[in-house]
Protein backbone atom coordinates (compact mmCIF):
# COMPACT_ATOMS: atom_id res chain seq x y z
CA UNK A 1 -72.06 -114.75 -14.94
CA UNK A 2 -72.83 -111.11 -16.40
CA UNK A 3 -70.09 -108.24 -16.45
CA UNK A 4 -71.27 -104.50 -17.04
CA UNK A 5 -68.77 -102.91 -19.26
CA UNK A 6 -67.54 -100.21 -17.41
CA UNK A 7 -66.22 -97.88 -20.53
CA UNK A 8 -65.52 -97.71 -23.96
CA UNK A 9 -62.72 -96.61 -26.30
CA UNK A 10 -62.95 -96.97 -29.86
CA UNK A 11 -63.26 -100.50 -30.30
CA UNK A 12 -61.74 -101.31 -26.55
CA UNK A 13 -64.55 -102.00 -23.76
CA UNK A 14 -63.28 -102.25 -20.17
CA UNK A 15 -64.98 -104.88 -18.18
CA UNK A 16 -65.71 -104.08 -14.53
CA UNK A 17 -64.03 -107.57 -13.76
CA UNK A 18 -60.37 -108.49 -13.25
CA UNK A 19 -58.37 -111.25 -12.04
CA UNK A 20 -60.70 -111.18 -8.38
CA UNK A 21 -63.26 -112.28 -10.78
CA UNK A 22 -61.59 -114.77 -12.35
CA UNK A 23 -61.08 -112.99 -15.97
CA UNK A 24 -57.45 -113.63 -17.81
CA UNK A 25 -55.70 -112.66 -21.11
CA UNK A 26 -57.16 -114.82 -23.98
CA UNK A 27 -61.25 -115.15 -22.55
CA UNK A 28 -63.53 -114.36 -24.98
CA UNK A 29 -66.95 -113.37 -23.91
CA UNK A 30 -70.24 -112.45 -25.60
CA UNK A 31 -71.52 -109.15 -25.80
CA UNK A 32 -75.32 -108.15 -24.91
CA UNK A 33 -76.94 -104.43 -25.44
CA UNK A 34 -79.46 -104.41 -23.08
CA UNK A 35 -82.88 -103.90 -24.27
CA UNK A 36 -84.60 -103.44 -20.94
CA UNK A 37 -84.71 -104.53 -17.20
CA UNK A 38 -87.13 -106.39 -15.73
CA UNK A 39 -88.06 -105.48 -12.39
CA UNK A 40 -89.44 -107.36 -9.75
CA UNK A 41 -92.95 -105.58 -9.09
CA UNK A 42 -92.57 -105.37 -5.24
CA UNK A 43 -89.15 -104.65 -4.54
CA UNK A 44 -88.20 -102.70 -7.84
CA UNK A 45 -85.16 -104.70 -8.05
CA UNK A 46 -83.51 -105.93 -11.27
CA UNK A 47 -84.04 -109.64 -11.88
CA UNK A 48 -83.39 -110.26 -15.36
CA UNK A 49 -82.43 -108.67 -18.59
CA UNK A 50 -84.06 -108.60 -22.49
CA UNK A 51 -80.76 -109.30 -23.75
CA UNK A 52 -79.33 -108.45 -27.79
CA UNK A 53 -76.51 -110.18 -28.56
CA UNK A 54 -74.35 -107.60 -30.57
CA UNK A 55 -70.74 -108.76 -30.67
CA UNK A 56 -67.49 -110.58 -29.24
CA UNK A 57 -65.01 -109.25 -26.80
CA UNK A 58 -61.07 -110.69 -27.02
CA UNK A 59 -59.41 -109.91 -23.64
CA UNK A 60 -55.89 -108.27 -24.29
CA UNK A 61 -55.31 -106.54 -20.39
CA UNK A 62 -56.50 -107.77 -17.00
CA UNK A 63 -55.75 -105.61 -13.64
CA UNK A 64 -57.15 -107.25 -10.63
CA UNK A 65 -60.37 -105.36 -10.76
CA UNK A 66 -60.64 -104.10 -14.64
CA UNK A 67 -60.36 -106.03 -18.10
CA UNK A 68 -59.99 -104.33 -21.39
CA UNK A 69 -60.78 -106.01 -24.61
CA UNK A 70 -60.76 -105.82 -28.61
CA UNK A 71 -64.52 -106.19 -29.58
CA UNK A 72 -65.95 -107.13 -32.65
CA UNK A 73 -69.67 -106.78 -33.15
CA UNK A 74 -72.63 -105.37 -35.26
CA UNK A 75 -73.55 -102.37 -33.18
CA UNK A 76 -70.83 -99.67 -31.85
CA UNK A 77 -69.52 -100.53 -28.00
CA UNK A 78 -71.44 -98.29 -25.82
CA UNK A 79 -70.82 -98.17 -21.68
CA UNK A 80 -73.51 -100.55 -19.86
CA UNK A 81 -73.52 -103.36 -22.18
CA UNK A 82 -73.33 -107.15 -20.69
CA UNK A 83 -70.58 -109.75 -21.03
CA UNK A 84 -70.71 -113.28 -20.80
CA UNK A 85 -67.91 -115.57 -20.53
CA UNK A 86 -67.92 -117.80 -23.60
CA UNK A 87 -66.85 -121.14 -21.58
CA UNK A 88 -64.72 -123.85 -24.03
């Protein structure tokens, strides 16, 4: 599953995904710039992503809705960005 980051603080992205989402302290996810959406033609919805993959995100804080993490990438953390769970 794909998280939006919701904000960005020097190196510190919050997540729009907590606890309810099943996020804890210690997940490490990838981060994705996202290069465009692809829409469906009809209903002008989003259906997929062209997906970079920029960095790494170290969660440090989880609140039941919001996680906040130390990323580490190639490109500067910028609001909008995707996360992936990295699953062990």
């Amino acid at each position: 599953m794909l998280f939006r980051s919701a904000d960005v603080s020097g190196d510190r992205i919050y997540l729009a995904a907590g606890e309810v989402n099943g996020v804890a302290k210690c997940d490490r996810f990838e981060v994705f710039r996202v290069r465009r959406e692809i829409l469906d033609p009809t209903t002008k919805e989003v259906i997929d992503y062209d997906l970079e993959r920029v960095g790494q995100l170290l969660i440090t804080e989880v609140r039941e809705r919001v996680a906040v993490g130390a990323y580490n990438g190639v490109a500067p953390p910028e609001p909008k960005m995707l996360a992936k769970k990295v699953i062990r």
